[in-house]
Protein backbone atom coordinates (compact mmCIF):
# COMPACT_ATOMS: atom_id res chain seq x y z
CA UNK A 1 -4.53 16.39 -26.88
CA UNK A 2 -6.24 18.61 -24.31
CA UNK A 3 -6.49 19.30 -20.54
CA UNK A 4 -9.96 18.08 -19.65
CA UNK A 5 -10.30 18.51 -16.35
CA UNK A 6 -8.10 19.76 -12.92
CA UNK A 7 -8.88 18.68 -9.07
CA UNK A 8 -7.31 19.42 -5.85
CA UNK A 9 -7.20 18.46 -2.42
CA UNK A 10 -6.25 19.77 0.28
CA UNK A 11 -6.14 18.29 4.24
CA UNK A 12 -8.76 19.08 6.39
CA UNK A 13 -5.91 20.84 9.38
CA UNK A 14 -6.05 24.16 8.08
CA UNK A 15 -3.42 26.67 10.42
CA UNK A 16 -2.63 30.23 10.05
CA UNK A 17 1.09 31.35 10.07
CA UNK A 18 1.24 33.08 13.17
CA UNK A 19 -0.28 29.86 14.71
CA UNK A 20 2.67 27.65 12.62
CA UNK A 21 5.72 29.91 13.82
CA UNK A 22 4.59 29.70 18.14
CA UNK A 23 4.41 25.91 17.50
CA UNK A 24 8.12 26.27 16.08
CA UNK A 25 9.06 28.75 19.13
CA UNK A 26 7.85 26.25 21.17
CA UNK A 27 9.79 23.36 19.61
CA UNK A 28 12.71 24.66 19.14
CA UNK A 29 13.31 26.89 22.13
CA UNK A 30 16.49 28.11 23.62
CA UNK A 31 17.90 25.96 20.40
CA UNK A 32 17.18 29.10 18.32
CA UNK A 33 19.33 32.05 19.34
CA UNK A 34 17.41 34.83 17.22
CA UNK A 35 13.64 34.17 16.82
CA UNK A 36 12.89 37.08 15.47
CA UNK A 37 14.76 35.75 12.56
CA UNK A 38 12.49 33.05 11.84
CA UNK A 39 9.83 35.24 12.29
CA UNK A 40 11.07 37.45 9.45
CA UNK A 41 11.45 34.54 7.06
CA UNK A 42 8.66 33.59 7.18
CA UNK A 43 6.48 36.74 6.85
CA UNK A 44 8.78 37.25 3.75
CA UNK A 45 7.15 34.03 1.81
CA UNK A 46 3.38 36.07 1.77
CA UNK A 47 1.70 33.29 2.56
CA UNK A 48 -1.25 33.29 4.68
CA UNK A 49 -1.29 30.22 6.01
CA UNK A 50 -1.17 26.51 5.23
CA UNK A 51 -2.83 22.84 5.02
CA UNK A 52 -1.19 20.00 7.43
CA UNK A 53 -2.34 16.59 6.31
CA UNK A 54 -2.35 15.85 10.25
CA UNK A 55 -3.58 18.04 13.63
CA UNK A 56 -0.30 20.10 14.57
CA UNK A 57 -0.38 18.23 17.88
CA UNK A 58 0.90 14.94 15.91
CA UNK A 59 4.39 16.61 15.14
CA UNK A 60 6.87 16.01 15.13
CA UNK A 61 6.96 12.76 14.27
CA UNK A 62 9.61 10.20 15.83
CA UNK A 63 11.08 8.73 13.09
CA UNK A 64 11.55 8.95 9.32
CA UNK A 65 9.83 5.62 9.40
CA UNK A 66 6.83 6.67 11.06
CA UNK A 67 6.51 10.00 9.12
CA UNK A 68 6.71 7.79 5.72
CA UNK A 69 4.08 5.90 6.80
CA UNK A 70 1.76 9.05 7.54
CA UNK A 71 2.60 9.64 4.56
CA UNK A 72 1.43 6.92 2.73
CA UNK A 73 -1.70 7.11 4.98
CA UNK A 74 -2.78 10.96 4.02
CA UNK A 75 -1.36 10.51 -0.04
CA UNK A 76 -4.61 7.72 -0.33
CA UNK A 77 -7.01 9.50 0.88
CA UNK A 78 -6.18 13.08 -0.46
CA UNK A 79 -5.52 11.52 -4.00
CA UNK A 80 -9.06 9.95 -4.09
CA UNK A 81 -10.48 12.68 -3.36
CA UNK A 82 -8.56 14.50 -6.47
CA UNK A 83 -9.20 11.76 -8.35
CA UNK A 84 -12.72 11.51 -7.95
CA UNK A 85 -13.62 14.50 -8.71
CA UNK A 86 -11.17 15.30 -12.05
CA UNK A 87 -12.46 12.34 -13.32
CA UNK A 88 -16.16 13.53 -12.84
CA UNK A 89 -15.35 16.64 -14.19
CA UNK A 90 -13.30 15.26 -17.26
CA UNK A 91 -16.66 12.85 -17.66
CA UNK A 92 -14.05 9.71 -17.95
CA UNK A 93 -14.70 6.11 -16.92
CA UNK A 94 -12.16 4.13 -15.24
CA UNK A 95 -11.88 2.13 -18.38
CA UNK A 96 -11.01 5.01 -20.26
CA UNK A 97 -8.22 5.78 -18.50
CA UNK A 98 -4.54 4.18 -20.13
CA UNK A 99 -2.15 5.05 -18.12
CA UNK A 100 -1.77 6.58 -14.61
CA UNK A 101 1.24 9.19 -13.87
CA UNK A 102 2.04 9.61 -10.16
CA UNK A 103 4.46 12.28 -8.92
CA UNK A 104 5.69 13.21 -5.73
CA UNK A 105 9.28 14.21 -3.73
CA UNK A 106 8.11 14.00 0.06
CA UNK A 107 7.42 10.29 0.11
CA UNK A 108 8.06 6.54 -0.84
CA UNK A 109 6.33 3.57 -1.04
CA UNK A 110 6.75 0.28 -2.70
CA UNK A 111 4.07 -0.36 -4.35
CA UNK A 112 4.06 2.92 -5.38
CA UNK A 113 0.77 4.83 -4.59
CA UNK A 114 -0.86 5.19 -7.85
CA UNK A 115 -1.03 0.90 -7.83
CA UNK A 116 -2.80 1.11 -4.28
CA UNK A 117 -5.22 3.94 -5.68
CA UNK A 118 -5.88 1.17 -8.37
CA UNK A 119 -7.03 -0.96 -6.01
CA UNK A 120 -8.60 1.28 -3.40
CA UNK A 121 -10.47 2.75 -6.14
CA UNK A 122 -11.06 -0.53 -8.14
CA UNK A 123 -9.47 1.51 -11.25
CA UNK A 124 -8.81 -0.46 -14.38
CA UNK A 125 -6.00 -3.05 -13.61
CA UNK A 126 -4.78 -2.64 -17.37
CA UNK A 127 -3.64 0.69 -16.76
CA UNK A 128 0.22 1.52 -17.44
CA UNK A 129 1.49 2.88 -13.65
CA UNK A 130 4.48 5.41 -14.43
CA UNK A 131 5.66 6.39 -10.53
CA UNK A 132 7.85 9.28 -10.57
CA UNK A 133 10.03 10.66 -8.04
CA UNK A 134 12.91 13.37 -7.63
CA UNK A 135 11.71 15.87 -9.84
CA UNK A 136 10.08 17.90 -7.06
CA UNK A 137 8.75 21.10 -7.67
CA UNK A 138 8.65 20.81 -11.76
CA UNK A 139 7.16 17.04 -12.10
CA UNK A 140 3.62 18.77 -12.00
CA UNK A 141 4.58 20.38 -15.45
CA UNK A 142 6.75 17.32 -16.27
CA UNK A 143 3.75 15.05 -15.66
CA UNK A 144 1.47 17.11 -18.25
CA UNK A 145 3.69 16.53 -20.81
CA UNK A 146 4.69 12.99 -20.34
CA UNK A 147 0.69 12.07 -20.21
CA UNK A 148 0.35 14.16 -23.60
CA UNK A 149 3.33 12.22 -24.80
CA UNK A 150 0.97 8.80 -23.97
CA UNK A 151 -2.54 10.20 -25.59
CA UNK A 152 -0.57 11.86 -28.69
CA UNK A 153 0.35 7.80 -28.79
CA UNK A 154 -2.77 6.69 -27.81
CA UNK A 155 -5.59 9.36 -28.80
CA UNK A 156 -8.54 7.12 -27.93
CA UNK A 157 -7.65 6.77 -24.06
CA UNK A 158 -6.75 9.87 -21.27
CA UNK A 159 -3.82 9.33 -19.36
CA UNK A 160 -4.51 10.62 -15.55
CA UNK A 161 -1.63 12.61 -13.27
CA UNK A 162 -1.97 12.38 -9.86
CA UNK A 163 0.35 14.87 -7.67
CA UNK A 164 0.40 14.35 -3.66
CA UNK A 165 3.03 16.48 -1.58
CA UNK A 166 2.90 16.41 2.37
CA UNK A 167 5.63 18.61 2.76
CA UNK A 168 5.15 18.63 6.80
CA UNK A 169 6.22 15.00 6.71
CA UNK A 170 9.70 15.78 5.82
CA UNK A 171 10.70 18.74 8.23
CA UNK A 172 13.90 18.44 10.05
CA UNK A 173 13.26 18.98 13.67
CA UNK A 174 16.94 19.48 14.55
CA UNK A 175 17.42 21.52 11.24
CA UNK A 176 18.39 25.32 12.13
CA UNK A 177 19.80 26.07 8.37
CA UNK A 178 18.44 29.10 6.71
CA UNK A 179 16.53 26.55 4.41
CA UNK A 180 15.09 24.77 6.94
CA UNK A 181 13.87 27.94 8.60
CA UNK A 182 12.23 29.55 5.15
CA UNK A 183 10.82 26.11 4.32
CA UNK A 184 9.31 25.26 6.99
CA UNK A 185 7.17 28.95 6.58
CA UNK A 186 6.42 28.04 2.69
CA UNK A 187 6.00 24.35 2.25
CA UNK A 188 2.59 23.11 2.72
CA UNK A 189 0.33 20.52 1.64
CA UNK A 190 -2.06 19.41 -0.66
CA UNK A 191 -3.02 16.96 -3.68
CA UNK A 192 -3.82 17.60 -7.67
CA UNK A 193 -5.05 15.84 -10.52
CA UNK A 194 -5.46 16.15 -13.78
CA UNK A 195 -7.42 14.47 -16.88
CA UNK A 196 -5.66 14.72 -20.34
CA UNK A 197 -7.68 13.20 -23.19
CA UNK A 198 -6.38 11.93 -26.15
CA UNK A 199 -7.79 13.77 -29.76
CA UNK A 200 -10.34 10.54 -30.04
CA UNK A 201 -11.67 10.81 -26.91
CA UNK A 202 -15.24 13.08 -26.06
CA UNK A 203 -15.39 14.81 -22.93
CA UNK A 204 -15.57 18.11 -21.85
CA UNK A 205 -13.83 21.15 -24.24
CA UNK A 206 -10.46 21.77 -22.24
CA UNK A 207 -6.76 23.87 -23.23
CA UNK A 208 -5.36 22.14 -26.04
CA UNK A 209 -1.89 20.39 -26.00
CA UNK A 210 0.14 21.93 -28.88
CA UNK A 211 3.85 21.33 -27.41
CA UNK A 212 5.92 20.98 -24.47
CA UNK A 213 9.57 20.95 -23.61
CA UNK A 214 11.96 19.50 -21.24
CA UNK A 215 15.25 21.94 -19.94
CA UNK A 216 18.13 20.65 -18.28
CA UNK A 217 20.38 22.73 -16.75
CA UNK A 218 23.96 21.19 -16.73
CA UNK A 219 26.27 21.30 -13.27
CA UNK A 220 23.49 22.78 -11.32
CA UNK A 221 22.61 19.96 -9.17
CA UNK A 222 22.97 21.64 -6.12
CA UNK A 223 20.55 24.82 -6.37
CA UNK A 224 17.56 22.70 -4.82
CA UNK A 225 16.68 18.95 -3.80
CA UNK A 226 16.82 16.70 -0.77
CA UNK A 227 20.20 15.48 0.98
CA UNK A 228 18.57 12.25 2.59
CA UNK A 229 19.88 10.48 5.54
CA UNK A 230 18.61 8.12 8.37
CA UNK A 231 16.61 11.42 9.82
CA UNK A 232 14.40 11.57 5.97
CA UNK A 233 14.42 14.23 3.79
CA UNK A 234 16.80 17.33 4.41
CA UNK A 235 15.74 20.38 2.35
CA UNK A 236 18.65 21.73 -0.10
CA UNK A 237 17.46 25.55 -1.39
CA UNK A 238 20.16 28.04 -2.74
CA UNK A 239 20.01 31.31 -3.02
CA UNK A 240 21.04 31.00 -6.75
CA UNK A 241 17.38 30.04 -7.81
CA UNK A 242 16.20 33.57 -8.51
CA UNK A 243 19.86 33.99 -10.62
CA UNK A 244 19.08 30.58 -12.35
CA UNK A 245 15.99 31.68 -13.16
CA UNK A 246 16.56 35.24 -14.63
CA UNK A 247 19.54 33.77 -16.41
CA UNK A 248 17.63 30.92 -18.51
CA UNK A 249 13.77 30.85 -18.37
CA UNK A 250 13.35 34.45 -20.76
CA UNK A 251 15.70 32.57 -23.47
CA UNK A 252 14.25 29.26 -23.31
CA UNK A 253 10.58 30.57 -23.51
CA UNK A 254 11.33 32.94 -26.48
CA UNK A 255 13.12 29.69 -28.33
CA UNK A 256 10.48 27.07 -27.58
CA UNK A 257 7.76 30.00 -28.60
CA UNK A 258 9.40 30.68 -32.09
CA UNK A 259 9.57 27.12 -32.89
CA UNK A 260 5.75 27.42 -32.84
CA UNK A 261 5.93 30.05 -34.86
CA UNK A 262 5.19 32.68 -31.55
CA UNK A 263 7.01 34.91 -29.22
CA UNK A 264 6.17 36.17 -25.41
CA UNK A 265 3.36 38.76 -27.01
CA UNK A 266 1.24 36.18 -28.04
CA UNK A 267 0.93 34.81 -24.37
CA UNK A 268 -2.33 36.03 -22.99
CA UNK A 269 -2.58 33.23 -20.22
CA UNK A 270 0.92 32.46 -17.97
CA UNK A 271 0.22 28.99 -15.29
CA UNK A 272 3.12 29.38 -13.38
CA UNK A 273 4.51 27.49 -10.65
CA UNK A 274 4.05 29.20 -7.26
CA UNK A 275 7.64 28.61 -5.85
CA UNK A 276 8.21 31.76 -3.69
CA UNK A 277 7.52 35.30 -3.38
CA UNK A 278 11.21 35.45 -5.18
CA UNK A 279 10.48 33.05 -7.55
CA UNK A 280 7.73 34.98 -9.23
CA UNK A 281 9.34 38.04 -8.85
CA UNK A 282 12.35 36.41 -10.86
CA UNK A 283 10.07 34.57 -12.91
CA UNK A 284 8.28 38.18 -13.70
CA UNK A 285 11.47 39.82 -14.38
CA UNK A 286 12.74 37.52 -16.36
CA UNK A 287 9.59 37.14 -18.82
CA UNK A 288 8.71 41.01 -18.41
CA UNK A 289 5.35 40.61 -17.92
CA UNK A 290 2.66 43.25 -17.29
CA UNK A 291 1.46 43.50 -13.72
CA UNK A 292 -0.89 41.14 -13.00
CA UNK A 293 -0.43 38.47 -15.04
CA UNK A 294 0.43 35.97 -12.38
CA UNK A 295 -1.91 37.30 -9.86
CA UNK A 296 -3.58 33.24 -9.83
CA UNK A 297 -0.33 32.11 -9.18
CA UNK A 298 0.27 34.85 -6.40
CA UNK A 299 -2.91 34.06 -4.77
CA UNK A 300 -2.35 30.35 -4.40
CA UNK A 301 0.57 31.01 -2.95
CA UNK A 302 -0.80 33.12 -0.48
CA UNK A 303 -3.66 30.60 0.54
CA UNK A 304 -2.02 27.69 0.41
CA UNK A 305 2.00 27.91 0.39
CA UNK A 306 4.31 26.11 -2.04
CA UNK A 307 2.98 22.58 -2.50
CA UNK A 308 5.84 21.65 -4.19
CA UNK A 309 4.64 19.61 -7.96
CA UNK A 310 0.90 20.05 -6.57
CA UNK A 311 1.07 23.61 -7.08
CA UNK A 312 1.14 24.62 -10.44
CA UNK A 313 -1.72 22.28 -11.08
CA UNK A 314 -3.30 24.45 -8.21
CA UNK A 315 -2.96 26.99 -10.24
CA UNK A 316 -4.05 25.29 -13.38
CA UNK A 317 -7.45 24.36 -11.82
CA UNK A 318 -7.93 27.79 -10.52
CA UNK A 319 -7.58 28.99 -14.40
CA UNK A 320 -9.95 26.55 -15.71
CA UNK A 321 -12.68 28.04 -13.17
CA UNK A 322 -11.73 31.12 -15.11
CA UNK A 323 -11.16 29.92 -18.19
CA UNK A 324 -9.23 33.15 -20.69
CA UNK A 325 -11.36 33.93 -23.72
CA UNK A 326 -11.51 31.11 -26.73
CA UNK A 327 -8.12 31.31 -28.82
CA UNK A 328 -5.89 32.92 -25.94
CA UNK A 329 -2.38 31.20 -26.24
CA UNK A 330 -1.24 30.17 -22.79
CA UNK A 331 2.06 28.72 -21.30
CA UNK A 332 2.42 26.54 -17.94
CA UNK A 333 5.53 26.30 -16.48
CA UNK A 334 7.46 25.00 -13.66
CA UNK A 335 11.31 24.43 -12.90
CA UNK A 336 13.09 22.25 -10.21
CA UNK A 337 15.88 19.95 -9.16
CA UNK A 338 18.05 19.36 -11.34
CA UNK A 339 18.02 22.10 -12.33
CA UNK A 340 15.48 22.08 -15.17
CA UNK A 341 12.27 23.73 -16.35
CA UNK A 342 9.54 22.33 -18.28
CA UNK A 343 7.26 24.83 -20.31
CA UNK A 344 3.60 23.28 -22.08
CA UNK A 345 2.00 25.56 -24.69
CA UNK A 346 -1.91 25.57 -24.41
CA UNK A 347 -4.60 26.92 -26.88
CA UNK A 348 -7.15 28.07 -24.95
């Protein structure tokens, strides 16, 4: 099982913060007592600036309705354009492709999107669709290791993962919780996809595959998520993330490393979810790594924001440009509602 290939997307409405936070001064007005206050959170994400799958002029959007079908809109044509071009870069055929994994948290539709793409695309109609929604941030990780669960199954076919988050769509205009404030300066939005090829299948040389696990974290339901209502999405975000993360991910990496026979040392290569300036910096502290070693996942965020699942497959395609030297062990990993983490070993 191997990675063979890693595309993004991103919207063509490209805005820089400071351009983002007088559109929100301008929104919300009088409504805001302190503005300065917004202003601070969202200098204190260190991102950049970010990607709107529509012209800021089109928000906010009237209804939930309306927004969902925006959504639905910009998801089709941002995931064929990831598509396209992991699948050229993988070197697959449409009828090589078994099953079709389709995450995302800031959108519905019924049918889901990856069985539009099938027919948009004119993909093959034998394909096994596998919609997921609600794991959020971690389902780009997740949906790695469920498609390596299908080609370890099936090693003659690839299973493809297609990510699309339009985080924009789901902000709460009438929203003035400290959440709401710091996630409307780090959510952004962008598509990913990603080839995995079974062990019978040629193609390009890619990571290998060697193991993955799951992590549930009991009782800690409400550390992130969406409460949803007749307004849409409304963003939940504790403080207790950083804690949840210092507390558990150093433990669970060492144990899922030593069942391979490995421990942290061994790491050369870390893909890492780019949830927040304090989610690295927890993430960091609580593997004690050397300075530097997320600087792919620092930059991403900085150019592009937190794209929710989309963005640690951001970061994956950014290390394949870059690929670390033949035989470097590597570990992607993500974590989100639930709480839960999911951690793939690569072989590099």
């Amino acid at each position: 099982m191997r990675i063979t290939s890693a595309a993004t997307a991103l919207p063509r409405h490209y805005y820089p913060q400071n351009i983002l936070i007088e559109a929100f001064r301008r929104h919300w007005g009088n409504r805001l007592d302190r503005f300065n206050v917004l202003e601070r959170l969202h200098a204190a994400t260190g991102v950049d600036g970010r990607y709107l799958a529509f012209p800021i002029e089109r928000y906010p959007f009237a209804t939930w309705g309306e927004a969902n079908n925006c959504w639905i809109e910009a998801a089709l044509e941002l995931g064929e354009q990831a598509i396209c071009h992991a699948m050229h870069r993988a070197g697959v055929s449409a009828a090589d492709i078994g099953a079709f994994f389709f995450v995302s948290i800031t959108g519905v539709a019924s049918p889901s999107l990856e069985g539009r793409l099938i027919n948009r695309m004119h993909l093959n109609p034998r394909m096994k669709r596998i919609p997921i929604f609600g794991l959020g941030c971690v389902a780009g990780a997740a949906g790695i290791a469920r498609a390596a669960d299908y080609v370890k199954a099936f090693p003659a076919e690839a299973a493809l993962l297609l990510s699309v988050e339009l985080c924009s769509l789901t902000v709460q205009q009438d929203d003035l919780s400290v959440a709401n404030l710091i996630s409307t300066g780090l959510f952004g939005d962008g598509a990913a996809a990603v080839i995995v090829s079974g062990a019978d299948l040629d193609g390009p040389a890619g990571p290998r595959i060697v193991a993955t696990r799951s992590i549930f974290y009991p009782e800690t339901e409400s550390v992130m998520g969406w409460d949803i209502s007749e307004k849409g999405f409304r963003i939940v975000l504790s403080r207790e993330v950083p804690d949840v993360i210092l507390s558990n991910l150093g433990r669970d990496v060492d144990q899922f490393l030593a069942d391979q026979g490995l421990e942290r040392a061994d790491i050369g290569n870390w893909v890492i979810h780019t949830g927040g300036p304090k989610v690295l910096e927890a993430t960091e502290a609580a593997l004690g790594l050397a300075p530097g070693a997320l600087d792919v996942s620092w930059s991403c965020l900085r150019k592009t924001g937190n794209l929710s699942s989309a963005s640690v497959l951001f970061v994956l395609e950014e290390t394949l440009k870059n690929r670390p030297a033949a035989g470097t062990w590597g570990l992607l990993a993500a974590m989100g509602p639930g709480f839960c983490s999911e951690l793939v070993l690569l072989h590099w």
